[in-house]
C-alpha atoms as a PDB file:
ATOM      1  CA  UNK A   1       2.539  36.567  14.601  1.00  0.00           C
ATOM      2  CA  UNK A   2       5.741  35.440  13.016  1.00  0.00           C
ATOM      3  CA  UNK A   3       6.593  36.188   9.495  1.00  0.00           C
ATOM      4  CA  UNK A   4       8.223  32.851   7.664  1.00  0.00           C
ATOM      5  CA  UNK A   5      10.437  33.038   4.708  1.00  0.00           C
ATOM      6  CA  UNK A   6      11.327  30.290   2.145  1.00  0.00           C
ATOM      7  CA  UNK A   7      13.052  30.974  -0.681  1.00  0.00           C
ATOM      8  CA  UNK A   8      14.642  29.364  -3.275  1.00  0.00           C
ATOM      9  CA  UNK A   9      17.611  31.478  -2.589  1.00  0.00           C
ATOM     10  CA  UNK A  10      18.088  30.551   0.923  1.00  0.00           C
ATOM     11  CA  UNK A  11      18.474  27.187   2.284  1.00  0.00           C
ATOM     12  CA  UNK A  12      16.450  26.367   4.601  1.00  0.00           C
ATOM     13  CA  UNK A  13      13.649  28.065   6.442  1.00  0.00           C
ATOM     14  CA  UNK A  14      13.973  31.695   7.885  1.00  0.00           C
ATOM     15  CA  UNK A  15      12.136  32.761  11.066  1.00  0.00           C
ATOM     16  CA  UNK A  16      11.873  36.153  12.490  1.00  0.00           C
ATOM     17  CA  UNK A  17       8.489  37.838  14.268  1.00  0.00           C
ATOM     18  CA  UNK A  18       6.691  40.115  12.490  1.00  0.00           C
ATOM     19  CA  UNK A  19       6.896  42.737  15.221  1.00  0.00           C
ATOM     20  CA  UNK A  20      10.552  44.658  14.534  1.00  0.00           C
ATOM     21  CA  UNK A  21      10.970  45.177  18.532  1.00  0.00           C
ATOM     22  CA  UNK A  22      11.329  41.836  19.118  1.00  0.00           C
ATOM     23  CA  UNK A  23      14.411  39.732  19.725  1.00  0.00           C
ATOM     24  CA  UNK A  24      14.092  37.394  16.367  1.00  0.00           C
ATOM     25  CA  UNK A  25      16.004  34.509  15.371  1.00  0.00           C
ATOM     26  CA  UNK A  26      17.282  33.418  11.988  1.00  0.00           C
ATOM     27  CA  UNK A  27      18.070  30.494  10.939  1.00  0.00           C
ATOM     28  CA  UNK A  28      19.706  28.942   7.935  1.00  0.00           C
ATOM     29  CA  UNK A  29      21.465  25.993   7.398  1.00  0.00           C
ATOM     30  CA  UNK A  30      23.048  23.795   4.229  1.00  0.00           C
ATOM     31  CA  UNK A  31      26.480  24.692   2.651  1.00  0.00           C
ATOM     32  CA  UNK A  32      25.158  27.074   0.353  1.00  0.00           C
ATOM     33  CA  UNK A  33      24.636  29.489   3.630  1.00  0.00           C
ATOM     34  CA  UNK A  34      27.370  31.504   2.777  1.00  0.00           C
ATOM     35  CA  UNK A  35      26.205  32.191  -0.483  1.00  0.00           C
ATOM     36  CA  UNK A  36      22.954  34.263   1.384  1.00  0.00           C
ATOM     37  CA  UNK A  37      24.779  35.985   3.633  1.00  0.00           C
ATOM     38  CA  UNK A  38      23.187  39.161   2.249  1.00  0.00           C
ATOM     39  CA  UNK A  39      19.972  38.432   2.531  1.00  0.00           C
ATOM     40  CA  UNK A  40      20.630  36.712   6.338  1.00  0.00           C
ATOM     41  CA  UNK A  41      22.504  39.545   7.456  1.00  0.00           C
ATOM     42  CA  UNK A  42      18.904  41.729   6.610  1.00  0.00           C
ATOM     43  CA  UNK A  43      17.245  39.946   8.063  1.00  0.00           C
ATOM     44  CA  UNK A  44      19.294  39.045  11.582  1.00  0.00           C
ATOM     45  CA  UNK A  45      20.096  41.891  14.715  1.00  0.00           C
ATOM     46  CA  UNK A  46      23.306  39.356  15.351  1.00  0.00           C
ATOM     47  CA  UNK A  47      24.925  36.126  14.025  1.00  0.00           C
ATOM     48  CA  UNK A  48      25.551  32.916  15.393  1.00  0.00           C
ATOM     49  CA  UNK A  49      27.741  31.022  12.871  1.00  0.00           C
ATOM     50  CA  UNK A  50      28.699  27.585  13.404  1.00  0.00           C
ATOM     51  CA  UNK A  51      31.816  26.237  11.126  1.00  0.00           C
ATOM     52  CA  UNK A  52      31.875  29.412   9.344  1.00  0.00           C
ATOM     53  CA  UNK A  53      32.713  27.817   5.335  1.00  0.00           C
ATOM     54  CA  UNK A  54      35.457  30.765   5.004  1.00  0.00           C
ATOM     55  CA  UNK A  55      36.799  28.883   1.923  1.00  0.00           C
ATOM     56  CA  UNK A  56      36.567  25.359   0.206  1.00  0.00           C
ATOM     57  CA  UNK A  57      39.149  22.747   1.659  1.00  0.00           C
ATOM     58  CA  UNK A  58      42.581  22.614   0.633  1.00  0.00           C
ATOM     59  CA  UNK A  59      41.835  25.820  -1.396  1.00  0.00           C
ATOM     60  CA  UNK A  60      42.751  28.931   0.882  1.00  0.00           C
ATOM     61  CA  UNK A  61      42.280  31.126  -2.201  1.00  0.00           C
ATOM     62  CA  UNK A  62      38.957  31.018  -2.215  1.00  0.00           C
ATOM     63  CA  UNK A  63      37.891  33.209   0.686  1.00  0.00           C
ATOM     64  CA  UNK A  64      34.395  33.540   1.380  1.00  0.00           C
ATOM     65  CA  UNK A  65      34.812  36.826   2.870  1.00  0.00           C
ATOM     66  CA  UNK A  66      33.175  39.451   0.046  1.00  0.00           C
ATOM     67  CA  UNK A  67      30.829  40.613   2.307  1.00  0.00           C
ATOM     68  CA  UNK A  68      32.711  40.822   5.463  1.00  0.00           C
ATOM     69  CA  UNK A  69      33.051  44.739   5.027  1.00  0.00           C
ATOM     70  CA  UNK A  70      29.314  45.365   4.529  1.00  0.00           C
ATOM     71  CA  UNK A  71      28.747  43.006   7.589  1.00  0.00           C
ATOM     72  CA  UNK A  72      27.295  45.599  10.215  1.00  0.00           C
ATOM     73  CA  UNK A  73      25.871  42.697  12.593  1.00  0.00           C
ATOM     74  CA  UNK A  74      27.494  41.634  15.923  1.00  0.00           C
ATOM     75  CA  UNK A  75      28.682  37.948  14.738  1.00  0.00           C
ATOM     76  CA  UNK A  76      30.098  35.159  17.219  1.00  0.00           C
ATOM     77  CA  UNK A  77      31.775  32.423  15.408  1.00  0.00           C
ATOM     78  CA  UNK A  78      31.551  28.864  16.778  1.00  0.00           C
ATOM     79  CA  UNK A  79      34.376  27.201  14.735  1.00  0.00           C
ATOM     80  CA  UNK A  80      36.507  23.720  15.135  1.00  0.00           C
ATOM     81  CA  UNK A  81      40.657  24.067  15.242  1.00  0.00           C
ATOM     82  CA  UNK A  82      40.889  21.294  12.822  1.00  0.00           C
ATOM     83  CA  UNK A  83      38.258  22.820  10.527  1.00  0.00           C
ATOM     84  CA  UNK A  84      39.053  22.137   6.857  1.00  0.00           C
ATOM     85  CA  UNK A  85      36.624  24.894   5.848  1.00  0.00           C
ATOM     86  CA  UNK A  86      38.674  27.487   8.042  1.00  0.00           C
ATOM     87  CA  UNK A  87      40.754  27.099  10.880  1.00  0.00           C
ATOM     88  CA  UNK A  88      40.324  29.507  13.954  1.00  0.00           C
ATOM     89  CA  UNK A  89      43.898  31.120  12.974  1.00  0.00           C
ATOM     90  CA  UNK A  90      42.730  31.672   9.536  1.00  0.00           C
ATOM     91  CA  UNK A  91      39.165  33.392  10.558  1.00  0.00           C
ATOM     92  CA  UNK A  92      40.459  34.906  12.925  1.00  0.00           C
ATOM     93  CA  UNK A  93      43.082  37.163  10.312  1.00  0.00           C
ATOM     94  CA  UNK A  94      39.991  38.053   8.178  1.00  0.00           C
ATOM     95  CA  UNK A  95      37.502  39.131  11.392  1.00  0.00           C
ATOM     96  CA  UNK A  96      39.432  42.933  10.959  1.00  0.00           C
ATOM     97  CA  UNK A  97      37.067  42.879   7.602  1.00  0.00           C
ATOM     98  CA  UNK A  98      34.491  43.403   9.479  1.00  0.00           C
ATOM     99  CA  UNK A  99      33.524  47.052  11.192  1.00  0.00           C
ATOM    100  CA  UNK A 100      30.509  45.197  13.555  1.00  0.00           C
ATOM    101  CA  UNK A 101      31.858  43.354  16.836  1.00  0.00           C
ATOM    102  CA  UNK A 102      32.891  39.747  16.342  1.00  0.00           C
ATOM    103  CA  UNK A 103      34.008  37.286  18.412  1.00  0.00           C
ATOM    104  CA  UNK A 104      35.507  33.358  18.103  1.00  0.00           C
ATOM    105  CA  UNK A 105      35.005  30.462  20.144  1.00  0.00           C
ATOM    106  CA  UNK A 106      37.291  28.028  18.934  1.00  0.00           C
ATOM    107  CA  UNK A 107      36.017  24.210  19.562  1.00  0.00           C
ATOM    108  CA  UNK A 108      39.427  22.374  20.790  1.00  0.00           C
ATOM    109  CA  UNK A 109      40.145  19.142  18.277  1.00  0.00           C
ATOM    110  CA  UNK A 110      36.874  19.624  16.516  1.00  0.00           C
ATOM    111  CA  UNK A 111      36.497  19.377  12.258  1.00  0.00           C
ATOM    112  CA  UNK A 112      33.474  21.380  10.456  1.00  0.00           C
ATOM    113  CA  UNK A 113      30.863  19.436  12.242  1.00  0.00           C
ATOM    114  CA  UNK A 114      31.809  20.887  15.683  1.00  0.00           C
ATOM    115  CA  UNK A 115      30.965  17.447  17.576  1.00  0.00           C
ATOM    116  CA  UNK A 116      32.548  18.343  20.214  1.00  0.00           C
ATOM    117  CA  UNK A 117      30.809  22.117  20.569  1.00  0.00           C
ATOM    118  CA  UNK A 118      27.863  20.380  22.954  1.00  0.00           C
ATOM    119  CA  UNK A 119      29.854  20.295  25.692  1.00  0.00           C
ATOM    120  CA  UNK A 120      30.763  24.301  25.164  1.00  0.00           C
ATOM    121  CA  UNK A 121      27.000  24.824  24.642  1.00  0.00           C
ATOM    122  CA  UNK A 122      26.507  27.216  28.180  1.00  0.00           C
ATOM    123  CA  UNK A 123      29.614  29.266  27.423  1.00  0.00           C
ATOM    124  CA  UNK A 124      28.180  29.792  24.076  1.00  0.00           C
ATOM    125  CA  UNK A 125      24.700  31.177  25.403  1.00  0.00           C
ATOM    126  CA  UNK A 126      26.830  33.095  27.614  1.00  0.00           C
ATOM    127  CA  UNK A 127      28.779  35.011  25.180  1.00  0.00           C
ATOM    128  CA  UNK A 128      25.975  35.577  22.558  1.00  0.00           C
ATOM    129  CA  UNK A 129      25.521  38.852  21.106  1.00  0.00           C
ATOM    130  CA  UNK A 130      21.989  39.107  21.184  1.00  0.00           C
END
């Protein structure tokens, strides 16, 4: 039996079984993602983030990284060199936040929408951290 969660905090639709022991999967999607990290990170035994939003475009300032320290979750990032949300240089400096294993797989010439990441799709199953 899987449990479903919809919430008007989250995005999207969360699915995880209701029996702990199993391998679940989470699932969120819509820019406001990053806002629920919390509540995903709860909910997830590791992360697979596509085009990580690490801050708004043209404003570096803005780091979406608050919760990096509390992140105790294996996360692989999927993320595009020419992503205006966050290059792969700039993620990569603020991964040390984080005390759980991480790891990047930067998508050659690809922006935030990764349309190029299909073609990486095996080597990303390969190097999940489930």
């Amino acid at each position: 039996m899987e449990e479903r969660y919809d919430s008007s905090d989250v995005q999207g639709v969360l699915h995880r079984p209701a029996d702990p022991n199993q391998h679940g999967l989470v699932l969120s999607h819509g820019a406001g993602s990053s806002h629920n990290a919390p509540l995903l990170i709860a909910l997830a035994r590791s992360l697979l983030l596509l085009s990580y939003p690490l801050h708004p475009p043209n404003k570096p300032e803005q780091l979406r990284t608050s919760f990096f320290a509390d992140l105790r979750t294996p996360a692989l990032f999927v993320q595009g060199t020419r992503d205006p949300f966050g290059t792969v240089e700039e993620l990569r400096s603020h991964l040390g936040l984080i005390p759980a294993a991480t790891e990047v797989i930067a998508v050659e010439g690809a922006a935030h929408d990764l349309k190029r990441a299909p073609a990486m799709f095996q080597q990303i199953l390969e190097r999940m951290l489930f």
